[in-house]
PDB file of N, CA and C in Angstrom:
ATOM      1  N   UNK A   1      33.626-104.554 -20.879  1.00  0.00           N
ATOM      2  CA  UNK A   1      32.750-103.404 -20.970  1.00  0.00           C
ATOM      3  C   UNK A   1      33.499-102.103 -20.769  1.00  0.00           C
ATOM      4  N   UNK A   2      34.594-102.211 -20.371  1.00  0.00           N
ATOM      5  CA  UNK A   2      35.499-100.797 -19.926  1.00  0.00           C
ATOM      6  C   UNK A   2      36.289-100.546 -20.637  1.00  0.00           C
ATOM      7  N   UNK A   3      36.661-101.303 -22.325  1.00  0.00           N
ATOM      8  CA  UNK A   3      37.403-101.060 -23.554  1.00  0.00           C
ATOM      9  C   UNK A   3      38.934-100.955 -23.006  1.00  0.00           C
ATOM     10  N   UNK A   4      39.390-101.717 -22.045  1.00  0.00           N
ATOM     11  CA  UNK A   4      40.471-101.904 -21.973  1.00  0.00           C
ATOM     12  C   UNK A   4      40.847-101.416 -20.791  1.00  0.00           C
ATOM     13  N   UNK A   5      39.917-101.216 -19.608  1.00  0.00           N
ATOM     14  CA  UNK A   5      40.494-100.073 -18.117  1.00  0.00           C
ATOM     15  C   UNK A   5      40.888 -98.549 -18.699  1.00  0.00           C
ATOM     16  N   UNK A   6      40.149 -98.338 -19.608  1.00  0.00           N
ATOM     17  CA  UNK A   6      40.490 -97.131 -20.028  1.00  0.00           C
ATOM     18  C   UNK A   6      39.804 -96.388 -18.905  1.00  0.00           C
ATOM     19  N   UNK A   7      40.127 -95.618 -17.821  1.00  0.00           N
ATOM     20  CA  UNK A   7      39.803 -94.522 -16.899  1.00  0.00           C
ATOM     21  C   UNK A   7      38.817 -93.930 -17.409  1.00  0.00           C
ATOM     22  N   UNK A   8      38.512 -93.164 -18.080  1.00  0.00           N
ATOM     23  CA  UNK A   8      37.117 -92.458 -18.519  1.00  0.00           C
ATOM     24  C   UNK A   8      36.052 -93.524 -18.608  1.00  0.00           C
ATOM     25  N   UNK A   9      36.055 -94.392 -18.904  1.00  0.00           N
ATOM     26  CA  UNK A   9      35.169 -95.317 -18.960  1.00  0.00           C
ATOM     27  C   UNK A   9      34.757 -96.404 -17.478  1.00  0.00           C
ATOM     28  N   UNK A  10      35.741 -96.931 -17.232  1.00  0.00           N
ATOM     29  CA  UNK A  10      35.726 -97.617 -15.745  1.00  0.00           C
ATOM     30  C   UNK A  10      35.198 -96.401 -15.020  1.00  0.00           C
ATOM     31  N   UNK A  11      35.176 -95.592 -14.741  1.00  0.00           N
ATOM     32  CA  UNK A  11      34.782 -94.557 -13.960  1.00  0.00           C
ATOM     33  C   UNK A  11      33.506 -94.179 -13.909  1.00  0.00           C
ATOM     34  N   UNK A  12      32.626 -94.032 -15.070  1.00  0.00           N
ATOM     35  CA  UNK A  12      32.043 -93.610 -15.476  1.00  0.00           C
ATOM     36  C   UNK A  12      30.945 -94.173 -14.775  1.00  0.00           C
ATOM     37  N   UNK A  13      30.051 -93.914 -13.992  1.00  0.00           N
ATOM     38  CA  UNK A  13      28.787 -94.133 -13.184  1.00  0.00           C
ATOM     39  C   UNK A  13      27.877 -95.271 -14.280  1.00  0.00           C
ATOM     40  N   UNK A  14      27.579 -94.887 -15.571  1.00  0.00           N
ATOM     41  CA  UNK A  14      26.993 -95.585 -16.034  1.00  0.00           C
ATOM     42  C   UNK A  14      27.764 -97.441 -16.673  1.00  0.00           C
ATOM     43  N   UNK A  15      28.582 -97.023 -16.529  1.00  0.00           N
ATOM     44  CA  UNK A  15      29.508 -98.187 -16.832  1.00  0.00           C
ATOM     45  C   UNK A  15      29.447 -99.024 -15.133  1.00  0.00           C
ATOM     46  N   UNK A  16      29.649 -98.056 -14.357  1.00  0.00           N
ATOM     47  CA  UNK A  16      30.100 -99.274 -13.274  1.00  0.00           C
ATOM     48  C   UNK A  16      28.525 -99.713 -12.873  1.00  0.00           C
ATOM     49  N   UNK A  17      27.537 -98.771 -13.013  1.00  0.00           N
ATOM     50  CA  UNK A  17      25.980 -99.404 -13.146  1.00  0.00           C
ATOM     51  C   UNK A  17      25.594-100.795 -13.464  1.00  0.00           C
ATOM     52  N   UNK A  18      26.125-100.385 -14.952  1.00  0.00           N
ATOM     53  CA  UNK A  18      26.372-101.559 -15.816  1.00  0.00           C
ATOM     54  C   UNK A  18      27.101-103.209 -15.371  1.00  0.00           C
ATOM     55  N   UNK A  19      28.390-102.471 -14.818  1.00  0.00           N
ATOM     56  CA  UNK A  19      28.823-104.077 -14.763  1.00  0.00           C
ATOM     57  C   UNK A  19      27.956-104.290 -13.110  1.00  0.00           C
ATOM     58  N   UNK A  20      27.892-103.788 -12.617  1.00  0.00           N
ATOM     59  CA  UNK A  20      26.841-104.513 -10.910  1.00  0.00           C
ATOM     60  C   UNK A  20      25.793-105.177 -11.914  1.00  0.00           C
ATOM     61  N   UNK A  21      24.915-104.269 -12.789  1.00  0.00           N
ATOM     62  CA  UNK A  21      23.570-105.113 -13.127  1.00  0.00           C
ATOM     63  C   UNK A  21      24.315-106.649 -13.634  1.00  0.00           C
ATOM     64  N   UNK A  22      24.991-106.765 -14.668  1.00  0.00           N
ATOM     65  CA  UNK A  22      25.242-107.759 -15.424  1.00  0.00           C
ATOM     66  C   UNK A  22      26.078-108.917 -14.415  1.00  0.00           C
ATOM     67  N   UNK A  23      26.897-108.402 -13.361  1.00  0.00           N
ATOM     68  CA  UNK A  23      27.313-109.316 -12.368  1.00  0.00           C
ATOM     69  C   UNK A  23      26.325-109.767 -11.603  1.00  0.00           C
ATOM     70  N   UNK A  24      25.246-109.097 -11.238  1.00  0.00           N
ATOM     71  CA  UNK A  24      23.862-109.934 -10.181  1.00  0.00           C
ATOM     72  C   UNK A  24      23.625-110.554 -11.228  1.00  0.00           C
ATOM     73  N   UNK A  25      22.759-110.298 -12.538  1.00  0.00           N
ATOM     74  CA  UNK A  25      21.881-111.488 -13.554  1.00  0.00           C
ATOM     75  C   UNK A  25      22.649-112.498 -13.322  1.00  0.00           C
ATOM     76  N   UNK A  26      24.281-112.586 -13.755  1.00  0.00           N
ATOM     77  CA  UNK A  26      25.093-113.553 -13.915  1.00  0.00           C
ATOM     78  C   UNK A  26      25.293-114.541 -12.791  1.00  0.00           C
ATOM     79  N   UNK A  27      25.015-114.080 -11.242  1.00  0.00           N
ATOM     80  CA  UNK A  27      24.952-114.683 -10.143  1.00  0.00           C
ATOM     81  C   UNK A  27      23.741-115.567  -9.827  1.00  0.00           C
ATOM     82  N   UNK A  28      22.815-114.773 -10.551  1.00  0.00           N
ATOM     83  CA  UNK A  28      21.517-115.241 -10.323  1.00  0.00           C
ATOM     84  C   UNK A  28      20.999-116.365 -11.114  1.00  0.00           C
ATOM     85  N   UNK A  29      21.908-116.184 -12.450  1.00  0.00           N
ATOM     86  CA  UNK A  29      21.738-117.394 -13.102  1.00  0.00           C
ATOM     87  C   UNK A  29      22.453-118.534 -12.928  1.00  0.00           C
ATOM     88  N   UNK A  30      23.931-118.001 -12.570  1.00  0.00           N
ATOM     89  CA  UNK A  30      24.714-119.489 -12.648  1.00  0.00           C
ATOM     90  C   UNK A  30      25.432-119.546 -11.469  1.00  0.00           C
ATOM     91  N   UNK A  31      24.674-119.055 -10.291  1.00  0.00           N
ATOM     92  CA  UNK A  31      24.948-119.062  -8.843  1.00  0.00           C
ATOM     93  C   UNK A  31      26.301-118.342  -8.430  1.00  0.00           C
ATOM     94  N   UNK A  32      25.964-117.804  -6.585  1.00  0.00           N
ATOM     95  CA  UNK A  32      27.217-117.032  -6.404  1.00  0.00           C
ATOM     96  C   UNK A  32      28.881-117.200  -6.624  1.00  0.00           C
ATOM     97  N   UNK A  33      28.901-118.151  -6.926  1.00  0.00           N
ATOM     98  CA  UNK A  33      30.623-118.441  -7.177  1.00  0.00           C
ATOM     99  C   UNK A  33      30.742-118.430  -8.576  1.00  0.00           C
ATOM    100  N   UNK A  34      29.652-117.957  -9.649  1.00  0.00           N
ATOM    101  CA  UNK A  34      30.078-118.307 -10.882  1.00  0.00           C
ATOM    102  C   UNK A  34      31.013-116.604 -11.867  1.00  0.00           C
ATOM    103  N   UNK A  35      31.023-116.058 -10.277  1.00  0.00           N
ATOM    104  CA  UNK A  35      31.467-114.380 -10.814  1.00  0.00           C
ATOM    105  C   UNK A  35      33.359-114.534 -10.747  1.00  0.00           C
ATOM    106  N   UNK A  36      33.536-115.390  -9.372  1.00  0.00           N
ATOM    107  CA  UNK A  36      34.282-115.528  -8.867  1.00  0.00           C
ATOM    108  C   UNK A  36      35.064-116.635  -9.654  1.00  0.00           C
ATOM    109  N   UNK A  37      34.460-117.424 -10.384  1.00  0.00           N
ATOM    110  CA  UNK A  37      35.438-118.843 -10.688  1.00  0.00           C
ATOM    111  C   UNK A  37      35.136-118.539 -11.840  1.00  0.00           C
ATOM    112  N   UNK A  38      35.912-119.534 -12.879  1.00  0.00           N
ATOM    113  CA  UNK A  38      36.020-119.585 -13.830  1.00  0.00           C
ATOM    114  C   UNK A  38      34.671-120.104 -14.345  1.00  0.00           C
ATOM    115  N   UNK A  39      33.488-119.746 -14.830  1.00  0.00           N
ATOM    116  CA  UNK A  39      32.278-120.678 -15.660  1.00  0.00           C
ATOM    117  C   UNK A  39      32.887-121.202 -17.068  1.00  0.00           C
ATOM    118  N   UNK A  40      32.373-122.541 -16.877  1.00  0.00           N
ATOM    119  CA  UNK A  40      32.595-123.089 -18.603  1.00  0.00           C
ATOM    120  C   UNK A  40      31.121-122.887 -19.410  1.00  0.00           C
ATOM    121  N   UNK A  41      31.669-121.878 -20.317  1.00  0.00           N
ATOM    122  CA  UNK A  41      29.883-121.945 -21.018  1.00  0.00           C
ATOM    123  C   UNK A  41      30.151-122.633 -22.464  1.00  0.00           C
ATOM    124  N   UNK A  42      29.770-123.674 -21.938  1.00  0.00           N
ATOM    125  CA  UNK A  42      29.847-124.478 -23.229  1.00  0.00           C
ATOM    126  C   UNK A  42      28.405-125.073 -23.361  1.00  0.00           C
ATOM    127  N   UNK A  43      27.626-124.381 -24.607  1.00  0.00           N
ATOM    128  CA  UNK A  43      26.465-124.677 -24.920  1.00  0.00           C
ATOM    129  C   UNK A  43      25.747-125.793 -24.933  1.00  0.00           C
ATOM    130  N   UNK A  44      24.883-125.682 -24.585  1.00  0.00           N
ATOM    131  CA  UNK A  44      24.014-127.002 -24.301  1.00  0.00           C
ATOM    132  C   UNK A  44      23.590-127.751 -25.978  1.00  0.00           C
ATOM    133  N   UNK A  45      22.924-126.459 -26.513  1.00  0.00           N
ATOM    134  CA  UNK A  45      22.126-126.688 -27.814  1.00  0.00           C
ATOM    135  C   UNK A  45      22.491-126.094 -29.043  1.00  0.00           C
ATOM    136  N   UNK A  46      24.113-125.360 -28.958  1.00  0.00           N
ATOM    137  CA  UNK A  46      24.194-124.935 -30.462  1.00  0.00           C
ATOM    138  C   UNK A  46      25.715-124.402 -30.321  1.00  0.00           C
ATOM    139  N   UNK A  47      25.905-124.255 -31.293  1.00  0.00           N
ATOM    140  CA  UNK A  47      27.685-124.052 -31.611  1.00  0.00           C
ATOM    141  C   UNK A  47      27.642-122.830 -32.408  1.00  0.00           C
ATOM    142  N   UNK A  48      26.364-122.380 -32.714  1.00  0.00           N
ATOM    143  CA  UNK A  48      26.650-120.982 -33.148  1.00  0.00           C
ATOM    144  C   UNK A  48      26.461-119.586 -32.179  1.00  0.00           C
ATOM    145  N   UNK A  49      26.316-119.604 -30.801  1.00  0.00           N
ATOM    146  CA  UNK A  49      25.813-118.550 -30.373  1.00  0.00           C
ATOM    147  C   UNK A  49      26.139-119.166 -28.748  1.00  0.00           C
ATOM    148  N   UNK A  50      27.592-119.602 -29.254  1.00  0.00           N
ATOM    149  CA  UNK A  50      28.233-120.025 -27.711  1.00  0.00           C
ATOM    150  C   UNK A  50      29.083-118.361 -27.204  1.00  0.00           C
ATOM    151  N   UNK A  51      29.392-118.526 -25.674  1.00  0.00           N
ATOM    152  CA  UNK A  51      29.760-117.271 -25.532  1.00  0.00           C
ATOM    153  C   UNK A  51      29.067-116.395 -25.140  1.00  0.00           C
ATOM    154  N   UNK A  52      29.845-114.706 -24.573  1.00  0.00           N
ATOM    155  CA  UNK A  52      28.960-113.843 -24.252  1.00  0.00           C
ATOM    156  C   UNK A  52      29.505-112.223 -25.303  1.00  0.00           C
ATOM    157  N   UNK A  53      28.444-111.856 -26.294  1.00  0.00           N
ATOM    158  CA  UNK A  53      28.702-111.045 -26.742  1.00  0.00           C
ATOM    159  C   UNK A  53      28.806-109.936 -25.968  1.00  0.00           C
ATOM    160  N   UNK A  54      29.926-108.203 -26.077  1.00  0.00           N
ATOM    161  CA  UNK A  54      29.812-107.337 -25.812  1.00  0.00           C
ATOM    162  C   UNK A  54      29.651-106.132 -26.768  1.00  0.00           C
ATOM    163  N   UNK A  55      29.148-105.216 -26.441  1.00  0.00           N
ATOM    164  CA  UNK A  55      29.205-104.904 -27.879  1.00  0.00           C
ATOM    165  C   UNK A  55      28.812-103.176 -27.829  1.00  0.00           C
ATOM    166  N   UNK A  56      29.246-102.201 -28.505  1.00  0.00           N
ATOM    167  CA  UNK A  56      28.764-100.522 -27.910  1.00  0.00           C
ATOM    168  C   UNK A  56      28.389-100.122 -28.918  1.00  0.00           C
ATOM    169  N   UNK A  57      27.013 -99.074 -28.253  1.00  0.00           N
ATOM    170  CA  UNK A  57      26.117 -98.283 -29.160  1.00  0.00           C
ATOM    171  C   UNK A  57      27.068 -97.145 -29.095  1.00  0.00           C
ATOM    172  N   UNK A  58      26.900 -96.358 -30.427  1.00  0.00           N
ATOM    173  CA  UNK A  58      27.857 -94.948 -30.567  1.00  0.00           C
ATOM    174  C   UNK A  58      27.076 -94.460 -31.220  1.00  0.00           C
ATOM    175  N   UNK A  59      26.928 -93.113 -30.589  1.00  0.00           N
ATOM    176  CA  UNK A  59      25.930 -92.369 -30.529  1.00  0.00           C
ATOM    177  C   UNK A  59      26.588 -90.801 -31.564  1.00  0.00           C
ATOM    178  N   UNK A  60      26.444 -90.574 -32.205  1.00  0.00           N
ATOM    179  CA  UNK A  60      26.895 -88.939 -32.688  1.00  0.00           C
ATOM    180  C   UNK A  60      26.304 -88.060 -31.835  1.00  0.00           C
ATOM    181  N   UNK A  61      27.196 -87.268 -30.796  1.00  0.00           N
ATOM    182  CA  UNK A  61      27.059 -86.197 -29.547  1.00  0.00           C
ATOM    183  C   UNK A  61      26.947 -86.764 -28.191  1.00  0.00           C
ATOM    184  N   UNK A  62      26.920 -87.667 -28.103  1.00  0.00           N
ATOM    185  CA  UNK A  62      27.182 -88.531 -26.903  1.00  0.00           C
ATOM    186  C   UNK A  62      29.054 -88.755 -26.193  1.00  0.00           C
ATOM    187  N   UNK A  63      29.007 -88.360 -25.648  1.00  0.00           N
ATOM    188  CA  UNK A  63      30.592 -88.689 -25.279  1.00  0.00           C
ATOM    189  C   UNK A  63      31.774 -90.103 -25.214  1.00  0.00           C
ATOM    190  N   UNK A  64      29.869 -90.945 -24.635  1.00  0.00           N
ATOM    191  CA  UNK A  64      30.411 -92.141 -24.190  1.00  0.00           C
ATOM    192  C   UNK A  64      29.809 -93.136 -25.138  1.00  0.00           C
ATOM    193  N   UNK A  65      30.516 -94.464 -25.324  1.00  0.00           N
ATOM    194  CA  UNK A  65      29.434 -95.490 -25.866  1.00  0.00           C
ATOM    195  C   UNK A  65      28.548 -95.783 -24.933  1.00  0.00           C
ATOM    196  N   UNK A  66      27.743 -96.501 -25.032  1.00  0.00           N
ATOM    197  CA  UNK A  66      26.339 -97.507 -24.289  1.00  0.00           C
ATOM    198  C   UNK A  66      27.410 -98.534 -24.827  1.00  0.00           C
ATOM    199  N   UNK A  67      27.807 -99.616 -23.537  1.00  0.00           N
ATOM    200  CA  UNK A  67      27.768-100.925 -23.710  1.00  0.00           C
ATOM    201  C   UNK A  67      26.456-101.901 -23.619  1.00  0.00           C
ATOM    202  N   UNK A  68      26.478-102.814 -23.908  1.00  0.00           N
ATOM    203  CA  UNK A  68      25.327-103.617 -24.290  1.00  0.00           C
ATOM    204  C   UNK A  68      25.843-105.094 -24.072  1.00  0.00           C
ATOM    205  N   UNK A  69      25.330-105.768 -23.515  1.00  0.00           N
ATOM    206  CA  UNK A  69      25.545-107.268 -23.618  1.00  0.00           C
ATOM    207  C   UNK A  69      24.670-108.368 -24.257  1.00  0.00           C
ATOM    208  N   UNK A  70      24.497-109.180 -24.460  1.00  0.00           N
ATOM    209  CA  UNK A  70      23.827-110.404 -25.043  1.00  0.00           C
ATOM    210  C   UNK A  70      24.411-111.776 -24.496  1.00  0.00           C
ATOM    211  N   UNK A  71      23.725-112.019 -23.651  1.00  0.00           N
ATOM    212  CA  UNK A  71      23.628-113.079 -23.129  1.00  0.00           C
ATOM    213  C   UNK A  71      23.540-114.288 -23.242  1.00  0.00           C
ATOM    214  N   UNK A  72      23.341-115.292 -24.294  1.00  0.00           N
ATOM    215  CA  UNK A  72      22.444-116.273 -24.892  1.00  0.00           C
ATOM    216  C   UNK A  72      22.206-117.819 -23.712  1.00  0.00           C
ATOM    217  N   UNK A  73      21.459-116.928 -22.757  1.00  0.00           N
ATOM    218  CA  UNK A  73      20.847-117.946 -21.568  1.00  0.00           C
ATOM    219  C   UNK A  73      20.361-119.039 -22.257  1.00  0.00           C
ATOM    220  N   UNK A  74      19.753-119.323 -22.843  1.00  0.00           N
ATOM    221  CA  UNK A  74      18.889-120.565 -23.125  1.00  0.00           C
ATOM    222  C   UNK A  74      19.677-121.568 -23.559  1.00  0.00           C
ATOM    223  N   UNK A  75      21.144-121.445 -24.147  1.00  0.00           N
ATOM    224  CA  UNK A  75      22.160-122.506 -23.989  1.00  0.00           C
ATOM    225  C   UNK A  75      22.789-122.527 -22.860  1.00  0.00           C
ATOM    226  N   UNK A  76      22.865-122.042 -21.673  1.00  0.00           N
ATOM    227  CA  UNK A  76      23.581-122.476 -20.331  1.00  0.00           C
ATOM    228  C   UNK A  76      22.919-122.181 -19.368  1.00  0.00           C
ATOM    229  N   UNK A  77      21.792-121.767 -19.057  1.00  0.00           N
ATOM    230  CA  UNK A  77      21.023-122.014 -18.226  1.00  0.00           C
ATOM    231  C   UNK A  77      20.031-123.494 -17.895  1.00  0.00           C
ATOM    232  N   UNK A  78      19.673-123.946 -16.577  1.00  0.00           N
ATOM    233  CA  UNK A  78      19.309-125.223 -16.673  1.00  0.00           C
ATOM    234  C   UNK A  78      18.155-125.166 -17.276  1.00  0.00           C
ATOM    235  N   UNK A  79      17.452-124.891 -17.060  1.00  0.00           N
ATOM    236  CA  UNK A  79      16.245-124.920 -18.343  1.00  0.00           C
ATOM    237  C   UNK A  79      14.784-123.293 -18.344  1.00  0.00           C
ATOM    238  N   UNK A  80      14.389-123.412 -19.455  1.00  0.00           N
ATOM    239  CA  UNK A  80      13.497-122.442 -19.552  1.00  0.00           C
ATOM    240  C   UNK A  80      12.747-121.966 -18.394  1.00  0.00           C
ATOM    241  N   UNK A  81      12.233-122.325 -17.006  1.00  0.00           N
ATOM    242  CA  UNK A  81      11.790-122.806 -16.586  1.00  0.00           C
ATOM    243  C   UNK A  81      12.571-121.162 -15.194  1.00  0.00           C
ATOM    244  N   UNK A  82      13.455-121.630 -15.286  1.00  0.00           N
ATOM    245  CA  UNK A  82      14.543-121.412 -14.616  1.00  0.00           C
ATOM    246  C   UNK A  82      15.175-120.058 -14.891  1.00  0.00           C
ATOM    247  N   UNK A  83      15.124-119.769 -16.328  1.00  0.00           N
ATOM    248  CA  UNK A  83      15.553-118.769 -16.750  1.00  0.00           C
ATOM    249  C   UNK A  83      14.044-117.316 -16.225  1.00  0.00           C
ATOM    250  N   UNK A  84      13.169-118.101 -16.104  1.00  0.00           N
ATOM    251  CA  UNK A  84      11.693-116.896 -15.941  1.00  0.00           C
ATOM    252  C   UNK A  84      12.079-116.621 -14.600  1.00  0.00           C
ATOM    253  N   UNK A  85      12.258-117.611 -13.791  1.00  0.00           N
ATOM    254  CA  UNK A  85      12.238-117.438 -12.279  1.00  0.00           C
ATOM    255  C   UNK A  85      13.294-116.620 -12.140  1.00  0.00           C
ATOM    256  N   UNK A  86      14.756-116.653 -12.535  1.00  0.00           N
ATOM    257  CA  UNK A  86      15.286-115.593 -12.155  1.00  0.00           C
ATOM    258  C   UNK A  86      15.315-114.152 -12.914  1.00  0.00           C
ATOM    259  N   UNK A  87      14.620-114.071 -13.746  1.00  0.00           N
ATOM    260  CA  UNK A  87      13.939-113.213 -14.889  1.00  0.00           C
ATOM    261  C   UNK A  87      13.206-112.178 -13.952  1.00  0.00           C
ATOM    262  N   UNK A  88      12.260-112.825 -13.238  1.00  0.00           N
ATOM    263  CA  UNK A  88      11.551-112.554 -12.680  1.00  0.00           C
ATOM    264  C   UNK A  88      11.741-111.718 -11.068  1.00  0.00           C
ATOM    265  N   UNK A  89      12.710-112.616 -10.335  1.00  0.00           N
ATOM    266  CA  UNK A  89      13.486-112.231  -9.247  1.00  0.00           C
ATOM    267  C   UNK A  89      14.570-110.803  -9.759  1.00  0.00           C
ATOM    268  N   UNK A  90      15.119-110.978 -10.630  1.00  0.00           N
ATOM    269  CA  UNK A  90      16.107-109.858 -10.798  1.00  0.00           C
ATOM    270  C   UNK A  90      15.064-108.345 -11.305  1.00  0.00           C
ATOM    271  N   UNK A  91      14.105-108.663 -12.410  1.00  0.00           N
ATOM    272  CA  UNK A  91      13.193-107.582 -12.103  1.00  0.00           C
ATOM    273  C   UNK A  91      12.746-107.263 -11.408  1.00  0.00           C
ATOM    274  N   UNK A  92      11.974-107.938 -10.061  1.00  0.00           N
ATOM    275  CA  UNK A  92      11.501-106.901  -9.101  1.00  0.00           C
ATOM    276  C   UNK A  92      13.413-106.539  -7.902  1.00  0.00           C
ATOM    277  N   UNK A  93      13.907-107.175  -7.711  1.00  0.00           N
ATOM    278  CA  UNK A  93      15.275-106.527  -7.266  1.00  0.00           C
ATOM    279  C   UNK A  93      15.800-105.511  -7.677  1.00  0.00           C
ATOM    280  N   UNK A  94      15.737-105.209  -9.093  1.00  0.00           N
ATOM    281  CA  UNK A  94      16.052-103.735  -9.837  1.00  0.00           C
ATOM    282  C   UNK A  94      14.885-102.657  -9.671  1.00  0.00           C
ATOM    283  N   UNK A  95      13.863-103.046  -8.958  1.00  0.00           N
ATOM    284  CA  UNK A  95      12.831-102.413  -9.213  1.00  0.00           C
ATOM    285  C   UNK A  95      11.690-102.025 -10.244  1.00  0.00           C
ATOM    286  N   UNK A  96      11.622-103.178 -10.953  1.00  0.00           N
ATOM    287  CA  UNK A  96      10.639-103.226 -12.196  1.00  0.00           C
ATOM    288  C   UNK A  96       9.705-104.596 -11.851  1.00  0.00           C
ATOM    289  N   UNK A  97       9.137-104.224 -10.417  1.00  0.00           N
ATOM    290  CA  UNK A  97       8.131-105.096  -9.932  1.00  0.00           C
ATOM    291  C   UNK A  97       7.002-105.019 -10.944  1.00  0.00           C
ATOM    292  N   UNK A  98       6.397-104.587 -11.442  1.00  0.00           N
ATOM    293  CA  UNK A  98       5.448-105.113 -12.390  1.00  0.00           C
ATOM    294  C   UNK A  98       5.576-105.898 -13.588  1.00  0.00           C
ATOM    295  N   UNK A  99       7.020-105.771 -14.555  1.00  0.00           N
ATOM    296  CA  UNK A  99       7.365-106.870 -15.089  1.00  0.00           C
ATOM    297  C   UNK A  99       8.055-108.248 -14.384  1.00  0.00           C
ATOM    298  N   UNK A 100       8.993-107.528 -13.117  1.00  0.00           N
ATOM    299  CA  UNK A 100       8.956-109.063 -12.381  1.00  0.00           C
ATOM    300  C   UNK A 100       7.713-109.887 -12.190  1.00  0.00           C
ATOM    301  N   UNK A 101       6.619-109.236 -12.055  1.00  0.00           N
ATOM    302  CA  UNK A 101       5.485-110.360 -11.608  1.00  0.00           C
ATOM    303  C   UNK A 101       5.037-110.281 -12.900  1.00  0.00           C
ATOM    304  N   UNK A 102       4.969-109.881 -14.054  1.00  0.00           N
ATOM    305  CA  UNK A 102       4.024-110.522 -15.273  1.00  0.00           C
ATOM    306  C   UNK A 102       5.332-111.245 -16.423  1.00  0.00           C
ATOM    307  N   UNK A 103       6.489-110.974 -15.621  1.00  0.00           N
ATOM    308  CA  UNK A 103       7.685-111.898 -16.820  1.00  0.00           C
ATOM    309  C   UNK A 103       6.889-113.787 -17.252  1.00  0.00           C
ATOM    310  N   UNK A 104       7.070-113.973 -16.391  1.00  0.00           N
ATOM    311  CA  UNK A 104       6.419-115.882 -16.773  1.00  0.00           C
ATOM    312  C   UNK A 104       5.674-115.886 -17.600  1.00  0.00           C
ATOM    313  N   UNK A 105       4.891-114.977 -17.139  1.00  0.00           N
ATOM    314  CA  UNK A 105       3.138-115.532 -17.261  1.00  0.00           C
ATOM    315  C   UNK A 105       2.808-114.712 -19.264  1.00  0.00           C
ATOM    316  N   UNK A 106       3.961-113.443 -19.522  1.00  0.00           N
ATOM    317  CA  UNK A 106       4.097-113.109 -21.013  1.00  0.00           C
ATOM    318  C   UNK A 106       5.104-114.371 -21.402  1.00  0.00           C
ATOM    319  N   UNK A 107       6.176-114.739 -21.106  1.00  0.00           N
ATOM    320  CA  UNK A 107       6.755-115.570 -21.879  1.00  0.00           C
ATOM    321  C   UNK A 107       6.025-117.239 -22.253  1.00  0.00           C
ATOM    322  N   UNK A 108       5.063-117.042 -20.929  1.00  0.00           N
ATOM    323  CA  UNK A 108       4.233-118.475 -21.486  1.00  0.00           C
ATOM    324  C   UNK A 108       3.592-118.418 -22.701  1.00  0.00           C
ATOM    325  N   UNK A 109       2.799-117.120 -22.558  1.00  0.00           N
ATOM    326  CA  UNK A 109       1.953-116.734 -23.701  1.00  0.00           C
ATOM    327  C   UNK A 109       2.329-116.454 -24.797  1.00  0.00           C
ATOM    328  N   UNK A 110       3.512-116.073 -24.876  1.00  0.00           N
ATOM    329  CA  UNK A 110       4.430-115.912 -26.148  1.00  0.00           C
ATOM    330  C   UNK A 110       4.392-117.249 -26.876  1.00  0.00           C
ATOM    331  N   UNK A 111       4.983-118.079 -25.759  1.00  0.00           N
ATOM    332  CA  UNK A 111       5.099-119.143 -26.849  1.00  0.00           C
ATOM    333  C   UNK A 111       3.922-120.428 -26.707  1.00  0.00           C
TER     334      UNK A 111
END
C-alpha cells in the first residue's frame, strides 16, 4: 500500500489509517498471529481469485492515490458464517455500530 516505502506515502496519515484498518480485519479474520507469520492463502474454492489484490484510485487534483484493497474472504475464511461475525465485530470497533448490528441480518436477506 506504500508503493515501495516511498516517504510521502508511508507517512501520510491516510495511508497509515489504512494499513491499521486492513491489519485489524486481517487479525480478526485469520487470528492474532496471522499479521505476524507467514498466512498460506491458498483458496478453498477457486483458482481464480486466490490472493490479495492492491490496487490505487488516481484522482486528477488529488495529490495522493486512495489505496484500496480486495480481499476475497469467502475463499479463506472458515465459513460464511464467520465472515458476518467478524464483519460485524470490526464495524461496531471502527465505529459504524449500526451496520455492525444490521451486517448478518442484510447479508442473510441478500441471499
Amino acid at each position: 500500500m506504500t508503493l515501495g516505502n516511498e516517504r510521502a506515502f508511508v507517512n501520510h496519515l491516510g495511508i497509515q489509517h489504512a494499513i491499521a484498518n486492513v491489519t485489524h480485519l486481517w487479525r480478526l479474520l485469520f487470528g492474532q498471529d496471522a499479521v505476524d507469520n507467514d498466512v498460506s492463502l491458498t483458496s478453498k474454492n477457486s483458482i481464480y481469485t486466490t490472493g490479495v489484490v492492491i490496487y490505487y484510485d488516481l484522482t486528477p487534483g488529488r495529490a495522493m492515490p486512495l489505496p484500496k484493497v480486495y480481499i476475497p474472504v469467502r475463499h479463506y475464511a472458515e465459513s460464511d458464517e464467520h465472515i458476518c461475525q467478524v464483519m460485524s465485530q470490526y464495524y461496531h470497533e471502527i465505529g459504524f455500530v449500526k451496520s455492525g448490528s444490521t451486517y448478518q441480518q442484510m447479508v442473510e436477506e441478500a441471499l
